[in-house]
C-alpha atoms as a PDB file:
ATOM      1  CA  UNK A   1     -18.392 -11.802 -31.526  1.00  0.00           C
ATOM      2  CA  UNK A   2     -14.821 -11.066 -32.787  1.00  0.00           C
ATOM      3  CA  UNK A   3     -11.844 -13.001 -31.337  1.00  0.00           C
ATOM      4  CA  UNK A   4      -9.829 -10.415 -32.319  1.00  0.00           C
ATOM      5  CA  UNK A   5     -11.962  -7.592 -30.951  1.00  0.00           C
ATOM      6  CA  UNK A   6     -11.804  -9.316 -27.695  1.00  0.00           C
ATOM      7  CA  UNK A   7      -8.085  -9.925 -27.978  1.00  0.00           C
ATOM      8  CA  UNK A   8      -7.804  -5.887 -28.076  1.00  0.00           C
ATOM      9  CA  UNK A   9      -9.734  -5.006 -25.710  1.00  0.00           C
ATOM     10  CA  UNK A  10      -7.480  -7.269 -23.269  1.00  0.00           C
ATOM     11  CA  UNK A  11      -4.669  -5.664 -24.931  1.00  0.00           C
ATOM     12  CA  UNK A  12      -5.991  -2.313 -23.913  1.00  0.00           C
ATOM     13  CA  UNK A  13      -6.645  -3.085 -20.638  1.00  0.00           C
ATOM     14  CA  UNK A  14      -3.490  -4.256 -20.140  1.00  0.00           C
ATOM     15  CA  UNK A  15      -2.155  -1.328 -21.119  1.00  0.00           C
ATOM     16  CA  UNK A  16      -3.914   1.094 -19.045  1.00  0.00           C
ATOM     17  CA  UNK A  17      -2.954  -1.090 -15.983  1.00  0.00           C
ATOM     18  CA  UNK A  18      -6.585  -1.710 -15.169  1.00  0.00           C
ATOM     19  CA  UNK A  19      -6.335  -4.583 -12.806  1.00  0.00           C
ATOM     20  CA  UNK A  20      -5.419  -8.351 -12.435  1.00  0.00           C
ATOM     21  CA  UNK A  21      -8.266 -10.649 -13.530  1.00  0.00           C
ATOM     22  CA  UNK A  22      -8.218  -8.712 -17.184  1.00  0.00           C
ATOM     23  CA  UNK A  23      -4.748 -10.148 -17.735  1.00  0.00           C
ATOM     24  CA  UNK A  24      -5.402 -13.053 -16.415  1.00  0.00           C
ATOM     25  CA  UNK A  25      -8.482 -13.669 -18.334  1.00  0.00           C
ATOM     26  CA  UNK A  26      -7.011 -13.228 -21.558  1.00  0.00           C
ATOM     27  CA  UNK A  27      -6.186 -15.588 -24.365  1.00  0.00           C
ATOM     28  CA  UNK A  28      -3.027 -14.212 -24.690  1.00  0.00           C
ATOM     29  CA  UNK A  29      -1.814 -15.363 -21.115  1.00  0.00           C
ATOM     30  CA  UNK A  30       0.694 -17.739 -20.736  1.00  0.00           C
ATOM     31  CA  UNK A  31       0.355 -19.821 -17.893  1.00  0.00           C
ATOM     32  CA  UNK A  32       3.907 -21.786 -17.909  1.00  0.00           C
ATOM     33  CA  UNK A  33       6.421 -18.881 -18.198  1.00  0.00           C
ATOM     34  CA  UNK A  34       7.335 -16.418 -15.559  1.00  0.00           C
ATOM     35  CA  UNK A  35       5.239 -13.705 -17.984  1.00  0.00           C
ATOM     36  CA  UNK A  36       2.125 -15.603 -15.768  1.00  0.00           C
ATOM     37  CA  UNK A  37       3.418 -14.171 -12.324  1.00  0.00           C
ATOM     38  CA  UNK A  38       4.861 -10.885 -13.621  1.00  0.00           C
ATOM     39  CA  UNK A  39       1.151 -10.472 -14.591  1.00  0.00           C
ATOM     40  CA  UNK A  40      -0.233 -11.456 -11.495  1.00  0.00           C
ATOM     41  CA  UNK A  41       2.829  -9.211  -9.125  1.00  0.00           C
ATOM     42  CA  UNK A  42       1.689  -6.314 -11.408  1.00  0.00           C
ATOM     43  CA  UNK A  43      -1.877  -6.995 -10.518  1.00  0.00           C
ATOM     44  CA  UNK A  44      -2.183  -7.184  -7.387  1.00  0.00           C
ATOM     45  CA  UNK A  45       0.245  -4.059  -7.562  1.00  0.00           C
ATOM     46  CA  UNK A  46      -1.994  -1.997  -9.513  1.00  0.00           C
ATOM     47  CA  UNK A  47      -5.065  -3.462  -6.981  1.00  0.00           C
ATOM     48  CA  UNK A  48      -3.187  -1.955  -3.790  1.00  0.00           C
ATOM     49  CA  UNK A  49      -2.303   1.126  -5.388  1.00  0.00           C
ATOM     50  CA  UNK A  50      -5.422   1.660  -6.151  1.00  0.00           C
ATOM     51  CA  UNK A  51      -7.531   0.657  -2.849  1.00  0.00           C
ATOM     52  CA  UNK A  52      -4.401   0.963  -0.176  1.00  0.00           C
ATOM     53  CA  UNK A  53      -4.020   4.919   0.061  1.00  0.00           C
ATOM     54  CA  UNK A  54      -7.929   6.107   1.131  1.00  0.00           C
ATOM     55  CA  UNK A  55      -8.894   2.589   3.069  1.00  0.00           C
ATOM     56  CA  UNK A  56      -5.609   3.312   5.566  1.00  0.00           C
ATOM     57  CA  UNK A  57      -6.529   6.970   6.137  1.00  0.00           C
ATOM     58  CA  UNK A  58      -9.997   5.213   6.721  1.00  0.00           C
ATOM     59  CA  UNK A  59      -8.560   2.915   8.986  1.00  0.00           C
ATOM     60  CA  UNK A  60      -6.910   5.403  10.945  1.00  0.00           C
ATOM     61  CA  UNK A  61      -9.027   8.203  10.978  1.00  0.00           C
ATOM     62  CA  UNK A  62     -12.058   5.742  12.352  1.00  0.00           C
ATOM     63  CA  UNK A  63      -9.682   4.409  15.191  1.00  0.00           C
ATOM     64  CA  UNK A  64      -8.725   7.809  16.596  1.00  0.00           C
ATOM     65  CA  UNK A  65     -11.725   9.485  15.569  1.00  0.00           C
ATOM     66  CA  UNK A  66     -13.252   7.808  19.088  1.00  0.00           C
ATOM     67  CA  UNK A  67     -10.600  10.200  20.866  1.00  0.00           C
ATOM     68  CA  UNK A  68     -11.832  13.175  19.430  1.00  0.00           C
ATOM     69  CA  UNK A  69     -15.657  12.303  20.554  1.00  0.00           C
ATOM     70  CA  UNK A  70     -15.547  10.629  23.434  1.00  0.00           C
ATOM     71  CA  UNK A  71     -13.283  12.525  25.126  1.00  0.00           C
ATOM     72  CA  UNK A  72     -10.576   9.979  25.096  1.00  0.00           C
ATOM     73  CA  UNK A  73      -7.784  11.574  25.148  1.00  0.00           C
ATOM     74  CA  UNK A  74      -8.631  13.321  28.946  1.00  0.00           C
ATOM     75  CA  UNK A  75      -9.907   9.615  30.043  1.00  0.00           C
ATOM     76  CA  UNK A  76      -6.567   8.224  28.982  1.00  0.00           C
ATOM     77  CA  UNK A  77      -4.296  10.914  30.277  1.00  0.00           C
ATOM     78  CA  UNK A  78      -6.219  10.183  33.776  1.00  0.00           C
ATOM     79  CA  UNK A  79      -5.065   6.921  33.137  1.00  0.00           C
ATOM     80  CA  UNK A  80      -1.579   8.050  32.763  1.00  0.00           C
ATOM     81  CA  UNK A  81      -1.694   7.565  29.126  1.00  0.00           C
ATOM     82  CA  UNK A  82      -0.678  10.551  27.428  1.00  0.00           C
ATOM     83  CA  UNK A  83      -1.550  11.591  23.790  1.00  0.00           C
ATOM     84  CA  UNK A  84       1.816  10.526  22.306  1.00  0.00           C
ATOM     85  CA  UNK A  85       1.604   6.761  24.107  1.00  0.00           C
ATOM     86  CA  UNK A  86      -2.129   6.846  22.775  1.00  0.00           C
ATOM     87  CA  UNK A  87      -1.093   7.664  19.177  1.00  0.00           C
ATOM     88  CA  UNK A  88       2.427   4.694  19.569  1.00  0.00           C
ATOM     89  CA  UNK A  89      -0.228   2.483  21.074  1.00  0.00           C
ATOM     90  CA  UNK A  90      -2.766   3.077  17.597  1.00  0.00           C
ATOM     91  CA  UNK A  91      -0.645   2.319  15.351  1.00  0.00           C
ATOM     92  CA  UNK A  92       0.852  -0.464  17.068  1.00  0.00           C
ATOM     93  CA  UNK A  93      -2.643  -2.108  16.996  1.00  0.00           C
ATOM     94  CA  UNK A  94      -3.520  -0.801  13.505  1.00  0.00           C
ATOM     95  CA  UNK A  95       0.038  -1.885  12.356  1.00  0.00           C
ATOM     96  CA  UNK A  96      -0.616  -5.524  13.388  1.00  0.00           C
ATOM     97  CA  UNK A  97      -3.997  -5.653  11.764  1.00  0.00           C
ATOM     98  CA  UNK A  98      -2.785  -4.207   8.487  1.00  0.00           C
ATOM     99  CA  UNK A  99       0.173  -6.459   8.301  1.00  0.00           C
ATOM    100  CA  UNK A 100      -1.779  -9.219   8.838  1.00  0.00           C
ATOM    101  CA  UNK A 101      -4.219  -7.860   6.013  1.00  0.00           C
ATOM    102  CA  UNK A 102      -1.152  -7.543   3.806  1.00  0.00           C
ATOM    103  CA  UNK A 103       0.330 -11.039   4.393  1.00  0.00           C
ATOM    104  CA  UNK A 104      -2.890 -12.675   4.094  1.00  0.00           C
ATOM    105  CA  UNK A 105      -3.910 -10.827   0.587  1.00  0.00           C
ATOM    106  CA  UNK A 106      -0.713 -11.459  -0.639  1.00  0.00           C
ATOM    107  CA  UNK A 107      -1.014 -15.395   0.232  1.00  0.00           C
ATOM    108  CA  UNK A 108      -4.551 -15.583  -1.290  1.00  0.00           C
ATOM    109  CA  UNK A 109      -3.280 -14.000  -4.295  1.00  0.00           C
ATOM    110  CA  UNK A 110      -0.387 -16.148  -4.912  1.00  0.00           C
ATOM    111  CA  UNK A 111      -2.672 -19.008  -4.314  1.00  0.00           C
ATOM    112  CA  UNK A 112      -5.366 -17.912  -6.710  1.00  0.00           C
ATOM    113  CA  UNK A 113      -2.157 -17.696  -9.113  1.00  0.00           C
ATOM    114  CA  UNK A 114      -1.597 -21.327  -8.827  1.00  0.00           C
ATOM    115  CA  UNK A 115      -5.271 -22.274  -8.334  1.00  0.00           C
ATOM    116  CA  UNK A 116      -5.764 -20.656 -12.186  1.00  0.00           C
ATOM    117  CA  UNK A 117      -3.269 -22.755 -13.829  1.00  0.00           C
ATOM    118  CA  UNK A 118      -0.037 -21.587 -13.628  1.00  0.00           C
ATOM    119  CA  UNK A 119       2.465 -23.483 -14.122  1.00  0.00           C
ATOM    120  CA  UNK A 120       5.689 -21.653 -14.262  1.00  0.00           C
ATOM    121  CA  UNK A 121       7.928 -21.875 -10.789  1.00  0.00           C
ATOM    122  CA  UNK A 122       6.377 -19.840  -7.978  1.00  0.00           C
ATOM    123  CA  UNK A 123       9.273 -16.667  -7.825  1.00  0.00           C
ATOM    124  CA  UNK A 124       8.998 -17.023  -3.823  1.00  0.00           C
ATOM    125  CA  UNK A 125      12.167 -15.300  -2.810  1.00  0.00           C
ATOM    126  CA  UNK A 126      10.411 -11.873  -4.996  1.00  0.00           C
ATOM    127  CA  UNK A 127       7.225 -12.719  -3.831  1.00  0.00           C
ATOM    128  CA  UNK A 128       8.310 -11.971  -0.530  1.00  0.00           C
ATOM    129  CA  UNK A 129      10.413  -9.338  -1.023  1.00  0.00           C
ATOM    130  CA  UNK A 130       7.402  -7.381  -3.100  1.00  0.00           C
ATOM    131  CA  UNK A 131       4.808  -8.232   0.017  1.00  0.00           C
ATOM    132  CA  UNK A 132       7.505  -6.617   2.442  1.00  0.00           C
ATOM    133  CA  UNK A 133       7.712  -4.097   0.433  1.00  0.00           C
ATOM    134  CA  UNK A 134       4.130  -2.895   0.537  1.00  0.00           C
ATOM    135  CA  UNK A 135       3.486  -3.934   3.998  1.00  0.00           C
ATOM    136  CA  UNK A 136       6.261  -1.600   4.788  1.00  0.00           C
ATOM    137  CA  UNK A 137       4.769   1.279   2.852  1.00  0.00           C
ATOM    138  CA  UNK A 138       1.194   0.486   4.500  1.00  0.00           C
ATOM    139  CA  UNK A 139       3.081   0.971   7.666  1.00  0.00           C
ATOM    140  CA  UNK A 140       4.319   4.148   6.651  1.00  0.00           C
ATOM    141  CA  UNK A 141       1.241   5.647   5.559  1.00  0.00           C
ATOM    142  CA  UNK A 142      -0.500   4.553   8.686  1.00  0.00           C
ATOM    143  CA  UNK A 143       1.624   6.260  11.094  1.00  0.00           C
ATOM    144  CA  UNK A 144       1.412   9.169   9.168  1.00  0.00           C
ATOM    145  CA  UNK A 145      -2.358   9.174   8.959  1.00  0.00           C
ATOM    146  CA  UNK A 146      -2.562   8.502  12.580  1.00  0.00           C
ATOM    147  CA  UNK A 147      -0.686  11.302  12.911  1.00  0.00           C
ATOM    148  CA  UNK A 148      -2.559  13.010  10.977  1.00  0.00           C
ATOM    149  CA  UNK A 149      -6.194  12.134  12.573  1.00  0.00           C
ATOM    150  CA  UNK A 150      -4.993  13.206  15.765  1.00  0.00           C
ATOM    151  CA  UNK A 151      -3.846  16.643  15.377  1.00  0.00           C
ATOM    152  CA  UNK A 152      -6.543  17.275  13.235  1.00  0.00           C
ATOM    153  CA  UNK A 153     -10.345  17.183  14.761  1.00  0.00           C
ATOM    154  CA  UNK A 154     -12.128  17.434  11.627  1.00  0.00           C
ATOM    155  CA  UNK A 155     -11.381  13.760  10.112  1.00  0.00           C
ATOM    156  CA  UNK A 156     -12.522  14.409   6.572  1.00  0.00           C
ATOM    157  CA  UNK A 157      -9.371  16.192   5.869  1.00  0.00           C
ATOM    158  CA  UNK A 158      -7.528  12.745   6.746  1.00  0.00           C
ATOM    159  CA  UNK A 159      -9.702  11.119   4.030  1.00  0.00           C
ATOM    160  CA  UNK A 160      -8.691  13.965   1.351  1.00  0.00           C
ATOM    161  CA  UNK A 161      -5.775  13.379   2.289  1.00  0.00           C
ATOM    162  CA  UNK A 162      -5.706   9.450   1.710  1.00  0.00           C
ATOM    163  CA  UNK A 163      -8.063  10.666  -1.671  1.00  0.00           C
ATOM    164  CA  UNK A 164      -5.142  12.714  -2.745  1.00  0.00           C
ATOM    165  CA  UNK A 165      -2.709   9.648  -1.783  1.00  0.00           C
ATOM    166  CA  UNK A 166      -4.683   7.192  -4.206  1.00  0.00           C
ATOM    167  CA  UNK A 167      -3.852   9.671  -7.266  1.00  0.00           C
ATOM    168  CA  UNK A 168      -0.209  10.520  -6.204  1.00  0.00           C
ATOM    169  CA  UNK A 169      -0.040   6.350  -5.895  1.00  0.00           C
ATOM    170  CA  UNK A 170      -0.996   6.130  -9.278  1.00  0.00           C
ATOM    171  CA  UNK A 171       0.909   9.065 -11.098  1.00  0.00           C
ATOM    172  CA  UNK A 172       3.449   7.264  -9.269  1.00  0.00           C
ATOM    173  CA  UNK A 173       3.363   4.664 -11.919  1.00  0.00           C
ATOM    174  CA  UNK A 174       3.921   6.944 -14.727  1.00  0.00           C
ATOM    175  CA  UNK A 175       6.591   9.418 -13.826  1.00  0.00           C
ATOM    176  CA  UNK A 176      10.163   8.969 -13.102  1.00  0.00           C
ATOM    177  CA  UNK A 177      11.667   6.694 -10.284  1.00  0.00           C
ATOM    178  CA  UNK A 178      12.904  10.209  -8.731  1.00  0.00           C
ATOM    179  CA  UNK A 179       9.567  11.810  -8.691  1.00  0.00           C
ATOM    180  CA  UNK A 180       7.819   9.044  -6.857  1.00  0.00           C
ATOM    181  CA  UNK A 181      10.446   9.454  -4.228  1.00  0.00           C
ATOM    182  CA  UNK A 182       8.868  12.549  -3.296  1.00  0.00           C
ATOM    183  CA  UNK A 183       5.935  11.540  -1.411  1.00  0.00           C
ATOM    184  CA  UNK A 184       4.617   8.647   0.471  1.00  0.00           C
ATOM    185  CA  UNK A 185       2.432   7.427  -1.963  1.00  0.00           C
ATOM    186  CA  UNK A 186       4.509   7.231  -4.637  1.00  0.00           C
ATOM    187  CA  UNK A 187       6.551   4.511  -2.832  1.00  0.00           C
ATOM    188  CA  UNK A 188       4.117   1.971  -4.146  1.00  0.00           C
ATOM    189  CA  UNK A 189       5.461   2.362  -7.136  1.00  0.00           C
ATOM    190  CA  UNK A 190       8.784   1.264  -5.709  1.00  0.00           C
ATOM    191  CA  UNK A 191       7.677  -1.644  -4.546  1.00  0.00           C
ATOM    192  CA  UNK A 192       6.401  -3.727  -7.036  1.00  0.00           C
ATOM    193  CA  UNK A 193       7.983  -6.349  -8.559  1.00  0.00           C
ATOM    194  CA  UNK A 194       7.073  -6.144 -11.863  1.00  0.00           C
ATOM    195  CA  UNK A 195       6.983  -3.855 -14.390  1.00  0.00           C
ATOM    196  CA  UNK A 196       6.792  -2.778 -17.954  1.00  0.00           C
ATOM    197  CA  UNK A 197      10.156  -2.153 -20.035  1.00  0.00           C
ATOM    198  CA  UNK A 198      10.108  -0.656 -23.496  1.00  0.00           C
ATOM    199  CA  UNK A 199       6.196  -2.115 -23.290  1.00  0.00           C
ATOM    200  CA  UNK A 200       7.387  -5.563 -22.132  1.00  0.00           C
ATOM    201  CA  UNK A 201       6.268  -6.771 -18.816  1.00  0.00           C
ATOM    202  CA  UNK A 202       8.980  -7.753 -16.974  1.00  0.00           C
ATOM    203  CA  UNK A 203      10.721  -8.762 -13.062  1.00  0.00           C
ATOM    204  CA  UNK A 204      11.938  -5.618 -12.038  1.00  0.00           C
ATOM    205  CA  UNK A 205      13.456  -5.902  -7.670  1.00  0.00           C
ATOM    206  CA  UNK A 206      11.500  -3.431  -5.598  1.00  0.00           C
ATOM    207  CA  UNK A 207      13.682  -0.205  -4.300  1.00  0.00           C
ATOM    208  CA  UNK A 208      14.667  -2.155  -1.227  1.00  0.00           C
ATOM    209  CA  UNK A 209      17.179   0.754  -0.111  1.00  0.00           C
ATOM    210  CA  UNK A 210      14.788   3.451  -0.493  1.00  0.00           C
ATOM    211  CA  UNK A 211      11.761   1.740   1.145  1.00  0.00           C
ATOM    212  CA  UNK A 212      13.887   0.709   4.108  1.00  0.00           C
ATOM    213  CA  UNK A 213      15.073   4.545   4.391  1.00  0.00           C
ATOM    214  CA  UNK A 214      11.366   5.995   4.072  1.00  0.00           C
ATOM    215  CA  UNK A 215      10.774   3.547   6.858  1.00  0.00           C
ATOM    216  CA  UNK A 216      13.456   5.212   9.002  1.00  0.00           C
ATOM    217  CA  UNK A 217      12.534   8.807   8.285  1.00  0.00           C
ATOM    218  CA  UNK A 218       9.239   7.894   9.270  1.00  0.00           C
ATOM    219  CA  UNK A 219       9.290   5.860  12.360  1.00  0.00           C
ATOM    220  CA  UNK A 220      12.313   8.768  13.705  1.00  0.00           C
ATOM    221  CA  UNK A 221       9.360  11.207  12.846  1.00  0.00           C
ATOM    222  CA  UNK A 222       6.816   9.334  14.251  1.00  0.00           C
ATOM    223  CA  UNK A 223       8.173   9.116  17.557  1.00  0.00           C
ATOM    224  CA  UNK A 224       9.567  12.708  17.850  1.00  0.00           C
ATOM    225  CA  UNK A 225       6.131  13.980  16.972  1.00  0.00           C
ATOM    226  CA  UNK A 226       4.298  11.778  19.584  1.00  0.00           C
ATOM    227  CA  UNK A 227       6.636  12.819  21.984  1.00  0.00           C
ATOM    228  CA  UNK A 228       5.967  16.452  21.313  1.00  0.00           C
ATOM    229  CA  UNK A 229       2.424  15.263  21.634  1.00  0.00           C
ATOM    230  CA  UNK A 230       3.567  14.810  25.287  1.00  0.00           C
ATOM    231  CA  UNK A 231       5.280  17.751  26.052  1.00  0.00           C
ATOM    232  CA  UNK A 232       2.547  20.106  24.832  1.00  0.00           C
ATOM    233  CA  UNK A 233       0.544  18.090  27.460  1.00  0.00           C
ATOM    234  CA  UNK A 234       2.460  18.447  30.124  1.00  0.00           C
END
């Protein structure tokens, strides 16, 4: 078999973005420079993107699905829960479980970094800053998928939804910073640390400012929509 054959094939897989171990496994990849963990940030980037959008709106639409078929939400409003503290109390529960999903993937990852060989400093400070990032994102798009699953019976149209998400995720890769501001999704985008500049992989810092403002819009949205969960209720 070619060497140099092989070489491009890497080459092109690093170009299309298609996924960690392909960079990792190439000849090309320099284990003592910082080039090693832009790889792996962009990786396990380009992983999320890809699996985060549709397993959340999975997530969510099985936990409140229950509601919807067993009658829940009458058992818990004779409880003297109503709808909108059912929906707060999801994705409180959800919210821990995907956070610790998030920190733990993220942990694994970097150690699988360092269990491969790399030898270049650990970048901890953006390391942390690019797993806050998406956690806060996976927040996001849980609330809104909660949301989403409980005003709407018929849960496959979460799932589109979270189908649709995974492509608007990834466009959001290839379009202008300003465009992925425009939905959810393309937030993931915004968080990555890494990045490619005139075809150079490179540290990029996440969009702190607008990731901590999405998170705003949505948890003021959140709870005003819960609330008029309640009201219609009452």
């Amino acid at each position: 078999m070619n060497g140099t054959a092989v070489r491009n094939e890497f080459a092109k897989m690093r170009h299309l973005h298609l996924g960690l171990f392909s960079s990792l496994g190439s000849p090309d990849f320099d284990r003592a420079t910082q080039d090693s963990w832009n790889t792996l940030i962009g990786g396990t980037a380009s992983g999320i993107t890809l699996a985060a959008p549709l397993l959340l709106a999975a997530i969510a639409s099985r936990q409140v699905d229950i509601e919807h078929q067993g009658n829940g939400w009458l058992m818990s409003a004779t409880s003297g829960i109503t709808p909108g503290g059912l929906c707060r109390a999801k994705f409180l529960a959800l919210g821990l479980l995907v956070a610790g999903a998030t920190v733990v993937t993220s942990g694994l990852l970097a150690g699988a970094g360092l269990l491969l060989g790399i030898t270049a400093p650990f970048p901890a400070g953006r390391w942390i800053g690019f797993t806050a990032a998406l956690l806060a994102v996976n927040l996001v798009l849980i609330a809104l998928h909660t949301l989403i699953a409980a005003r709407v019976e018929n849960q496959l149209v979460g799932i589109g939804i979270g189908l649709l998400g995974t492509i608007l995720a990834l466009f959001g890769t290839a379009v202008p910073a300003w465009i992925s501001h425009l939905t959810p999704w393309g937030y993931y985008a915004l968080a990555t640390a890494s990045g490619y500049v005139d075809g150079v992989l490179v540290a990029v810092t996440p969009a702190y400012l607008s990731i901590a403002a999405l998170c705003v819009i949505a948890g003021v949205a959140f709870l005003l929509l819960t609330r008029q969960f309640d009201r219609k209720e009452a």
